[in-house]
Protein backbone atom coordinates (compact mmCIF):
# COMPACT_ATOMS: atom_id res chain seq x y z
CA UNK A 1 -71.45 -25.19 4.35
CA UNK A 2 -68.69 -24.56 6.63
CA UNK A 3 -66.43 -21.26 6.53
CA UNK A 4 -63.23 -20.82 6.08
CA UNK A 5 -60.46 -18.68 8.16
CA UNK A 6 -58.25 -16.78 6.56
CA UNK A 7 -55.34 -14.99 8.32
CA UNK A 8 -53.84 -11.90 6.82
CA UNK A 9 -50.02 -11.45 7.52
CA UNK A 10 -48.47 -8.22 6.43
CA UNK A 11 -45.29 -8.58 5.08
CA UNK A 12 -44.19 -5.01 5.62
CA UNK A 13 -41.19 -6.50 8.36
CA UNK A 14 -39.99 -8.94 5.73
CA UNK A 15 -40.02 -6.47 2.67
CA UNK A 16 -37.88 -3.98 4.87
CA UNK A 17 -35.52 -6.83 5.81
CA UNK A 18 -34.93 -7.55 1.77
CA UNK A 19 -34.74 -4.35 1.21
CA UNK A 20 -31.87 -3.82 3.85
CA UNK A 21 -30.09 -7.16 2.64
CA UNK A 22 -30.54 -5.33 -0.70
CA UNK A 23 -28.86 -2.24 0.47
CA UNK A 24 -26.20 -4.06 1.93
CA UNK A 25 -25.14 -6.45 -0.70
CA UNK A 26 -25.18 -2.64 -3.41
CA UNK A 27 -23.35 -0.94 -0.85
CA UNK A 28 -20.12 -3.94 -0.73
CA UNK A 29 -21.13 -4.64 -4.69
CA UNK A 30 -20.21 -0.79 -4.66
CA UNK A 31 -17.04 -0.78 -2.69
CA UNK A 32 -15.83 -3.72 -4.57
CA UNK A 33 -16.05 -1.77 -7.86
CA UNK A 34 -14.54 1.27 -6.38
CA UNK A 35 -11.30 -0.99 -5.79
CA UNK A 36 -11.50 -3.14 -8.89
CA UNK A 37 -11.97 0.58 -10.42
CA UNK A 38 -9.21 2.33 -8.46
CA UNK A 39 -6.34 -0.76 -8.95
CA UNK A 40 -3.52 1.23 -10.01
CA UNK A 41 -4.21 4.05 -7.96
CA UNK A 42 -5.00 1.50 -5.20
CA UNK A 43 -1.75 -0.31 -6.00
CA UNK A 44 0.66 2.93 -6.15
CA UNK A 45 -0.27 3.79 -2.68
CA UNK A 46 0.25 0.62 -1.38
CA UNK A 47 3.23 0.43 -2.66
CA UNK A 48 4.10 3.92 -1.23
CA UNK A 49 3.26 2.74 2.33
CA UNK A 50 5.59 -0.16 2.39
CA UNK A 51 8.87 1.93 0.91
CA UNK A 52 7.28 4.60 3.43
CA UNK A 53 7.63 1.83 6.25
CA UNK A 54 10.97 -0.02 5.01
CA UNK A 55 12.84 3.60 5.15
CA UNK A 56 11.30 4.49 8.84
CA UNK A 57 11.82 1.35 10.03
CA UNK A 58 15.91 0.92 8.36
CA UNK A 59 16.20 4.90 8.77
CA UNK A 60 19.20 4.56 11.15
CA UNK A 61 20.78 1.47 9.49
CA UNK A 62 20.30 3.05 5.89
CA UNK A 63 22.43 6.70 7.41
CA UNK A 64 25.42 4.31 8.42
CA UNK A 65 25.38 3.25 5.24
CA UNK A 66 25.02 6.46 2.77
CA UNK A 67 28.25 7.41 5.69
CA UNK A 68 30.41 4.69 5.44
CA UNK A 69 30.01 4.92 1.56
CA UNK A 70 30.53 8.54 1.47
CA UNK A 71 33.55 7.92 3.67
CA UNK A 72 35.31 5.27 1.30
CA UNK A 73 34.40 7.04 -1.80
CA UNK A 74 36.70 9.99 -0.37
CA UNK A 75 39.11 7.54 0.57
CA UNK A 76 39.22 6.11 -3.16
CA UNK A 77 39.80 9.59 -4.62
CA UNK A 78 42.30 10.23 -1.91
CA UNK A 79 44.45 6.65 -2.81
CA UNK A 80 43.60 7.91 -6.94
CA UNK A 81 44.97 10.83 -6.29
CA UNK A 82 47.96 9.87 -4.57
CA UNK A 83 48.48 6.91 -6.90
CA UNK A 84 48.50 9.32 -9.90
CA UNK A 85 51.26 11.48 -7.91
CA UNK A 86 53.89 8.78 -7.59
CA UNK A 87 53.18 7.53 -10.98
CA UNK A 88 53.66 10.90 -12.64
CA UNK A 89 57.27 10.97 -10.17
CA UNK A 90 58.23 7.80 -11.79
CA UNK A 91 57.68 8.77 -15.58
C-alpha cells in the first residue's frame, strides 16, 4: 500500500488579507452612512461654500453695485422732493 502526501498550507496570510478587505469595505460602508446620515447638514454647508465663493469672487462687482444703487436711490428722493416743491407752487 502506497502513502499518501499531504501538504499543510496555513492560511494565516489569506485570513489577514480578508480581514483587511473586511476592514476596508466597514470603514467606506461607514463613511457612506456618515454622509447619507449627515445630508442636510452636509447640504447646508455646501451650500454655504458656494454663496461663500460667489460673494469673494463678485466682491468688487457686487460694491459698484450696492453704490450705484445707493447713488440713484438719493437721486430719486432728490427729483421726489423737488417734484413735490413745484407741484405744491402750482396749487
Amino acid at each position: 500500500m502506497q502513502s499518501r502526501s499531504i501538504e499543510l498550507v496555513s492560511l494565516k496570510e489569506q485570513l489577514v488579507l480578508i480581514a483587511d478587505l473586511i476592514k476596508d469595505a466597514n470603514d467606506e460602508i461607514k463613511t457612506h452612512n456618515d454622509i447619507v446620515a449627515n445630508f442636510n447638514a452636509e447640504k447646508s454647508d455646501l451650500i454655504q461654500s458656494i454663496w461663500k465663493y460667489i460673494i469673494e469672487e463678485f466682491r468688487t462687482d457686487i460694491a459698484k453695485y450696492l453704490s450705484d444703487k445707493g447713488g440713484l436711490e438719493t437721486r430719486i428722493t432728490a427729483l421726489q422732493t423737488q417734484l413735490t416743491a413745484k407741484l405744491t407752487i402750482l396749487h
